[in-house]
N, C-alpha and C. Protein backbone atom coordinates (compact mmCIF):
# COMPACT_ATOMS: atom_id res chain seq x y z
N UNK A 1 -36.04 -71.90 -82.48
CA UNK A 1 -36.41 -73.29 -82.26
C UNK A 1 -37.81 -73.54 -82.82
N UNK A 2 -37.71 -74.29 -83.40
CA UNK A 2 -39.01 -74.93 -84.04
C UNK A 2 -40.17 -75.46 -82.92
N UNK A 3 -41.68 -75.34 -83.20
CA UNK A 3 -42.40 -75.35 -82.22
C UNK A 3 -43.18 -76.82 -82.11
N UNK A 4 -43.82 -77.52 -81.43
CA UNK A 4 -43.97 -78.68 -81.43
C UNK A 4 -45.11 -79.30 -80.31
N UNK A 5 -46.11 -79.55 -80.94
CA UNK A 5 -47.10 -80.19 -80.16
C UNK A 5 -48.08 -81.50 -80.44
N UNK A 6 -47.95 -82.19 -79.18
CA UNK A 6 -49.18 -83.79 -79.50
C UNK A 6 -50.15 -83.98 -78.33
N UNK A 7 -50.96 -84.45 -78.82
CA UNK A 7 -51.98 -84.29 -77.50
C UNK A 7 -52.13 -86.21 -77.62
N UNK A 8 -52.43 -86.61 -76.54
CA UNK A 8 -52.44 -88.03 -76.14
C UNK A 8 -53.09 -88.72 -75.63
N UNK A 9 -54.42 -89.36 -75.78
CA UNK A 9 -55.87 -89.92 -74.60
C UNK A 9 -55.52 -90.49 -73.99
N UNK A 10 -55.84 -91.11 -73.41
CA UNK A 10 -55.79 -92.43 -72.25
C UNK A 10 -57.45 -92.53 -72.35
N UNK A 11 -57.34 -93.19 -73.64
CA UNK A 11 -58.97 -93.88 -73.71
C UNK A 11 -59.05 -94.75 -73.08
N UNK A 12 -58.50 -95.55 -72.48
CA UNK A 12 -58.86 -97.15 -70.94
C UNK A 12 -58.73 -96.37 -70.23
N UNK A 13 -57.76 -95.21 -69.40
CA UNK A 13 -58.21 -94.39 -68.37
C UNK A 13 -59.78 -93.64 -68.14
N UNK A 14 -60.03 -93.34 -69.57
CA UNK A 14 -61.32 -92.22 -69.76
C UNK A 14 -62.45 -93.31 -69.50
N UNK A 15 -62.06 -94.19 -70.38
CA UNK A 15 -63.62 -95.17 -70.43
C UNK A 15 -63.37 -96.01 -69.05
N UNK A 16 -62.54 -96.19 -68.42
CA UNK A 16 -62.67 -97.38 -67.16
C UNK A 16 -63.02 -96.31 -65.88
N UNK A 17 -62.91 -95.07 -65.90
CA UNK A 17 -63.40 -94.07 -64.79
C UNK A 17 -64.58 -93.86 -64.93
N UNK A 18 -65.00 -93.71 -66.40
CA UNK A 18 -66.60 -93.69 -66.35
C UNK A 18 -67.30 -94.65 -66.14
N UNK A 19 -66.92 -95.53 -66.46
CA UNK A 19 -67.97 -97.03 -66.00
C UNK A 19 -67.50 -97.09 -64.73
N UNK A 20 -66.67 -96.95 -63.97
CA UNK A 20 -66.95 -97.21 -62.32
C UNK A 20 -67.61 -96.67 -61.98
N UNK A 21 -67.47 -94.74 -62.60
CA UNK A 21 -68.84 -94.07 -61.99
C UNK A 21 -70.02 -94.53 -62.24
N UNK A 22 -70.30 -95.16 -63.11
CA UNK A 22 -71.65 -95.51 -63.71
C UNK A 22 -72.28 -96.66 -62.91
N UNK A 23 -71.21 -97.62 -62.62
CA UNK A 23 -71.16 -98.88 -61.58
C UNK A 23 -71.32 -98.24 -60.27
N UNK A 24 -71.11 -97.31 -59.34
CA UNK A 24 -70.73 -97.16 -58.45
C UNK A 24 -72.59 -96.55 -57.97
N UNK A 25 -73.04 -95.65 -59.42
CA UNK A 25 -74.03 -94.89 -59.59
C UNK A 25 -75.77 -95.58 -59.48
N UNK A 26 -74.87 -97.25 -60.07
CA UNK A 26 -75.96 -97.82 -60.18
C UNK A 26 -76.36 -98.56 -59.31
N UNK A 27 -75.22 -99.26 -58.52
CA UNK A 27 -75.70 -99.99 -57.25
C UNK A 27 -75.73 -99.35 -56.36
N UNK A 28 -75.65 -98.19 -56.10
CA UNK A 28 -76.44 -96.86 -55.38
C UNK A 28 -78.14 -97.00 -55.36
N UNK A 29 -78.64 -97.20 -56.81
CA UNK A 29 -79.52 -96.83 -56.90
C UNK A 29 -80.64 -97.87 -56.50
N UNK A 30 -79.48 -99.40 -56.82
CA UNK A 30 -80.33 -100.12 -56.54
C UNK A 30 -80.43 -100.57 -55.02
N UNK A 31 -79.74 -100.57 -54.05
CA UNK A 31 -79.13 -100.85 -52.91
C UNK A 31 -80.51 -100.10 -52.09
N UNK A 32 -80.20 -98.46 -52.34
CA UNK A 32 -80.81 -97.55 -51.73
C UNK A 32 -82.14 -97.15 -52.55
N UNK A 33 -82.50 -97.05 -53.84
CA UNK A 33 -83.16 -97.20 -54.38
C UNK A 33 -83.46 -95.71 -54.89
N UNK A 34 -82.69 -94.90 -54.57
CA UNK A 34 -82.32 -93.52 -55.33
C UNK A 34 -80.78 -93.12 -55.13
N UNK A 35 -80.32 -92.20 -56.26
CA UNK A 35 -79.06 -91.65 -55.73
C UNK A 35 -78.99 -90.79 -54.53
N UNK A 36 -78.13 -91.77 -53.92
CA UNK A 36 -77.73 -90.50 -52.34
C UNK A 36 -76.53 -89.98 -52.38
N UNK A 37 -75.87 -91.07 -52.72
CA UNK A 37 -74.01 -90.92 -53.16
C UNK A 37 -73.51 -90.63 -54.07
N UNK A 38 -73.80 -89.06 -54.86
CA UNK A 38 -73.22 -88.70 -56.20
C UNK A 38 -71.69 -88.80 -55.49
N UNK A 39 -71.25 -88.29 -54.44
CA UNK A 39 -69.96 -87.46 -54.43
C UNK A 39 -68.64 -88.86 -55.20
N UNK A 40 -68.71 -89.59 -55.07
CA UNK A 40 -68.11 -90.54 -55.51
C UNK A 40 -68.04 -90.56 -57.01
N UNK A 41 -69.20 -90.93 -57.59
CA UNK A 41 -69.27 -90.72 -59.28
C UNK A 41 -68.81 -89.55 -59.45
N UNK A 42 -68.95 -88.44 -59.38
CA UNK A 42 -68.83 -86.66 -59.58
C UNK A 42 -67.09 -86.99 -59.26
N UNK A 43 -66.45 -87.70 -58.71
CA UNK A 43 -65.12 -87.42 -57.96
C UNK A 43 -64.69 -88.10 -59.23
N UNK A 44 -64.75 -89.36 -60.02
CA UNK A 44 -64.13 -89.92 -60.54
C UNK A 44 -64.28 -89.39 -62.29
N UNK A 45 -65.72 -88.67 -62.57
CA UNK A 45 -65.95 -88.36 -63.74
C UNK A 45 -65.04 -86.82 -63.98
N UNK A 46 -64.68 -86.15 -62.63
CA UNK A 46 -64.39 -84.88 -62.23
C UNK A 46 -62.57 -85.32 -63.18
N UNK A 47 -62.26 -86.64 -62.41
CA UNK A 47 -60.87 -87.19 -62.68
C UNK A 47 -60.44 -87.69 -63.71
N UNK A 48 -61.69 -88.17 -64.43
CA UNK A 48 -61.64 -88.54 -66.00
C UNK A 48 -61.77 -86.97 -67.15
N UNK A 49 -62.34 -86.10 -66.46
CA UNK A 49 -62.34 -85.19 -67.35
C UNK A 49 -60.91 -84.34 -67.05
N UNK A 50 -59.96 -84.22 -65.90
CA UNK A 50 -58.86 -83.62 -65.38
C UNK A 50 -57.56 -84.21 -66.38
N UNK A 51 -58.09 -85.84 -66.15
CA UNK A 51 -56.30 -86.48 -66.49
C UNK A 51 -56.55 -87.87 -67.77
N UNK A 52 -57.65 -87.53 -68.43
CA UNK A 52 -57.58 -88.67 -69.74
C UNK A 52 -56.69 -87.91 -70.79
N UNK A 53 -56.09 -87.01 -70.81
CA UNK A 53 -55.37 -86.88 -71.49
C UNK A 53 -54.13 -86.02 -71.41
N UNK A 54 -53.53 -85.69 -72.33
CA UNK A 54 -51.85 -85.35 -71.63
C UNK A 54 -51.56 -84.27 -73.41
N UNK A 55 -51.12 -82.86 -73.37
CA UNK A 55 -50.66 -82.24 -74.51
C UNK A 55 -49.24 -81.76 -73.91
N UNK A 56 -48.26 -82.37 -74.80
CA UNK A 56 -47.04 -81.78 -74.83
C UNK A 56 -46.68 -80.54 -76.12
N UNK A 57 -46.22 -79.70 -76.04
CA UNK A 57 -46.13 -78.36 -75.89
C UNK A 57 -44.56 -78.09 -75.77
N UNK A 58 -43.67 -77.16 -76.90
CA UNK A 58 -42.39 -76.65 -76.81
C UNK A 58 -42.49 -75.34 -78.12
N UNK A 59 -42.17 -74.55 -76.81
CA UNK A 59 -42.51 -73.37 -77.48
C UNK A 59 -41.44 -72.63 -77.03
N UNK A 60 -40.52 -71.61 -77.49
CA UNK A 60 -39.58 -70.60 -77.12
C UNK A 60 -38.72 -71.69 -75.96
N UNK A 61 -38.21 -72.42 -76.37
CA UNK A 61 -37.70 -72.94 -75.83
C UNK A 61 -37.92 -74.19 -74.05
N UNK A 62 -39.47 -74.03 -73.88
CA UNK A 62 -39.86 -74.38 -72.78
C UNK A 62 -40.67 -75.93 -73.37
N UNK A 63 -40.64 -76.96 -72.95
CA UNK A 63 -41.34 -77.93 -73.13
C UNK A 63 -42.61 -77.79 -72.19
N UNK A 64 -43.72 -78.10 -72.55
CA UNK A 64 -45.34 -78.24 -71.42
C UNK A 64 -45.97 -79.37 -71.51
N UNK A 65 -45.96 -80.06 -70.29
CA UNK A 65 -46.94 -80.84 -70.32
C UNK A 65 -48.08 -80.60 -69.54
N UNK A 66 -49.13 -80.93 -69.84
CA UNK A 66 -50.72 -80.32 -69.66
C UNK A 66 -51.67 -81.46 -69.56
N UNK A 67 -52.03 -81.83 -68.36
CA UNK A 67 -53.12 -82.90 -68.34
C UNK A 67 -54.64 -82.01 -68.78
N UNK A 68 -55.36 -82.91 -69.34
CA UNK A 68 -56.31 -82.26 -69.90
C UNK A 68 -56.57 -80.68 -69.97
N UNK A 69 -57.84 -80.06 -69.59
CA UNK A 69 -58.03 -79.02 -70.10
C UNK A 69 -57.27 -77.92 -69.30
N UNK A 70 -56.67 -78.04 -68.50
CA UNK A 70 -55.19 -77.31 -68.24
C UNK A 70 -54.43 -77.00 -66.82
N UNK A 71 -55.33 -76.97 -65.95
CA UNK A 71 -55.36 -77.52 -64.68
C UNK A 71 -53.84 -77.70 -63.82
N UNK A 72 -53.61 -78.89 -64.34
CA UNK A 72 -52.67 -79.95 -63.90
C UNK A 72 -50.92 -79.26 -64.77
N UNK A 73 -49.96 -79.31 -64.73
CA UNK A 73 -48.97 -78.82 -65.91
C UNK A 73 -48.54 -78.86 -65.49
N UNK A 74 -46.71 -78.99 -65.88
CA UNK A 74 -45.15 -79.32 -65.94
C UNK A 74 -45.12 -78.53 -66.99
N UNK A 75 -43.51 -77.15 -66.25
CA UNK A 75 -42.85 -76.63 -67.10
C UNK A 75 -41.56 -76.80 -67.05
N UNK A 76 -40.89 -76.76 -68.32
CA UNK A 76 -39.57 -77.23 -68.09
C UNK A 76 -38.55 -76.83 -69.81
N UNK A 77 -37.76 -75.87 -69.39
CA UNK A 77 -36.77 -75.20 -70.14
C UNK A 77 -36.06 -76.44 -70.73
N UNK A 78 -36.10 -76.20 -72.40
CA UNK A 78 -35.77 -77.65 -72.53
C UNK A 78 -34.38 -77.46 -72.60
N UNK A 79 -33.13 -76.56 -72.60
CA UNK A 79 -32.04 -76.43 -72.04
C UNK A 79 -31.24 -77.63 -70.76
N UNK A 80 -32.53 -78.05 -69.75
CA UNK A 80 -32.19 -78.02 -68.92
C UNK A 80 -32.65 -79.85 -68.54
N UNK A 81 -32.59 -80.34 -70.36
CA UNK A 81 -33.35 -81.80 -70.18
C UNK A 81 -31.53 -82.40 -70.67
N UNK A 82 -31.12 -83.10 -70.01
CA UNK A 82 -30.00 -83.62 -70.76
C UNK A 82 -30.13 -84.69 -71.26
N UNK A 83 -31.56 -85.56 -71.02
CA UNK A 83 -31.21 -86.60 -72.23
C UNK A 83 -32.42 -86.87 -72.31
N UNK A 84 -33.36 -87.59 -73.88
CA UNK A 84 -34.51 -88.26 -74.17
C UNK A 84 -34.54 -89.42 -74.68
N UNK A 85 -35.18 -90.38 -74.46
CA UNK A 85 -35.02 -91.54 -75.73
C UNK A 85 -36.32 -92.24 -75.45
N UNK A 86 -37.15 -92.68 -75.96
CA UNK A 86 -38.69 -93.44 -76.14
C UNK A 86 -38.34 -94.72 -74.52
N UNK A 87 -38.81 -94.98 -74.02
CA UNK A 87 -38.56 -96.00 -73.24
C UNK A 87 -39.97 -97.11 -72.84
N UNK A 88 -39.82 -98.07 -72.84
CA UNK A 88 -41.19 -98.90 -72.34
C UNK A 88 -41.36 -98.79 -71.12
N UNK A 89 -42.05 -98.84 -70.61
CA UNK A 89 -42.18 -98.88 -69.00
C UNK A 89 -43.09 -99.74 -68.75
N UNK A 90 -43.11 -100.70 -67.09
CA UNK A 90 -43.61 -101.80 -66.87
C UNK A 90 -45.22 -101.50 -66.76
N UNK A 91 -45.91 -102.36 -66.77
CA UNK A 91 -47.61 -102.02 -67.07
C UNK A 91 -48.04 -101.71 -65.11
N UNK A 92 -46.95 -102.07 -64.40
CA UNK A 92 -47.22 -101.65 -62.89
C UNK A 92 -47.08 -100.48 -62.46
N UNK A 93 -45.94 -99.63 -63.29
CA UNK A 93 -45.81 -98.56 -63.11
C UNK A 93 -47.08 -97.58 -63.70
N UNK A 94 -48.60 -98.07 -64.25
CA UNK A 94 -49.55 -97.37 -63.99
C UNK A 94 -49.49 -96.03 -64.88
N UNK A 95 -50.28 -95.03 -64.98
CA UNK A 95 -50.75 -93.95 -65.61
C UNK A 95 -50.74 -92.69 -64.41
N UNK A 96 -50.16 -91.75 -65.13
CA UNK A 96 -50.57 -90.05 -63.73
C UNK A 96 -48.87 -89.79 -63.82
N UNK A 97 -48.93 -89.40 -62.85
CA UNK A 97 -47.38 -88.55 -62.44
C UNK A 97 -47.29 -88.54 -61.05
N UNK A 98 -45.84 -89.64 -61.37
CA UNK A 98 -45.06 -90.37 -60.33
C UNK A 98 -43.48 -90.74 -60.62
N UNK A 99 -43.24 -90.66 -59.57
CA UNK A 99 -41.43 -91.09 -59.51
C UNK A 99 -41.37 -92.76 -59.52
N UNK A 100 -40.83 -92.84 -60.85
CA UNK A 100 -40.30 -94.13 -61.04
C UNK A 100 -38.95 -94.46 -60.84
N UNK A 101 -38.15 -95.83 -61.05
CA UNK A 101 -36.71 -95.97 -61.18
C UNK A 101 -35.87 -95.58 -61.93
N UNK A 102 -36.82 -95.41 -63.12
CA UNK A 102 -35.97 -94.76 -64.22
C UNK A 102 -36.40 -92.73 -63.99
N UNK A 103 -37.25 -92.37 -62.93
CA UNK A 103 -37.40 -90.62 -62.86
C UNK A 103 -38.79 -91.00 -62.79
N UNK A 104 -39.00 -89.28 -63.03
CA UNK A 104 -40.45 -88.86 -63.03
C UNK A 104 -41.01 -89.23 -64.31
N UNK A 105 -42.38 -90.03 -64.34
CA UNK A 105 -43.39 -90.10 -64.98
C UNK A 105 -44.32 -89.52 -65.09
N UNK A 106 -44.56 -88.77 -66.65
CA UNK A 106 -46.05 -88.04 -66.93
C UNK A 106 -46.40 -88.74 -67.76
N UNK A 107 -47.54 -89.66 -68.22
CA UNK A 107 -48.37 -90.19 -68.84
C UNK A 107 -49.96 -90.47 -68.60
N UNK A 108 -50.57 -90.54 -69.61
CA UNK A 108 -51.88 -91.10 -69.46
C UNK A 108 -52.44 -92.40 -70.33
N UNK A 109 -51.68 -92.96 -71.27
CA UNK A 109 -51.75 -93.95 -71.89
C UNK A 109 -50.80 -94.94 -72.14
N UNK A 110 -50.67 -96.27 -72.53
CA UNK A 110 -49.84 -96.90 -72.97
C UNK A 110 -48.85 -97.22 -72.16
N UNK A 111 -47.49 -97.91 -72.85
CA UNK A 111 -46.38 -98.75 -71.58
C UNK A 111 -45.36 -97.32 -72.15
């Protein structure tokens, strides 16, 4: 079997987690007038560096999906996929990995 890989951003995921941290960081600073409350920014930049992006992966027969730097992953014998086809999905159904109507969702970008 031929081997096969794409890696995928979720640049509005990456860039809209960092500006909340940055927002979250700044009226911290001004409120209180130093940072007291990293744990919040640190939680969300922690989450932008975990899941802005998504590498799919089929190798010896196993498909991988891999949220960022490797962490996070789905393995799955591609034997055992009985069907694929591109599908749109509604802009409510959101970004991450979740059970939708149509199955499980892994994404980080796009409909």
């Amino acid at each position: 079997m031929k081997s096969y890989k794409h890696r995928q951003i979720g640049h509005w995921l990456l860039y809209g987690l960092i500006v909340c941290a940055a927002l979250i960081f700044a009226v911290d600073v001004m409120v209180v007038g130093r940072p007291i409350g990293l744990v919040p920014p640190a939680v969300l930049l922690l989450g932008a560096a975990m899941f802005s992006s998504m590498t799919i992966t089929i190798e010896r027969g196993i498909l991988r999906a891999r949220f960022g730097p490797g962490p996070a992953w789905k393995r799955i014998r591609v034997s055992e996929i009985a069907a694929c086809e591109p599908t749109r999905i509604r802009w409510w159904y959101g970004w991450g990995v979740h059970l939708t109507p149509r199955g499980w969702l892994y994404n980080v970008s796009g409909w």
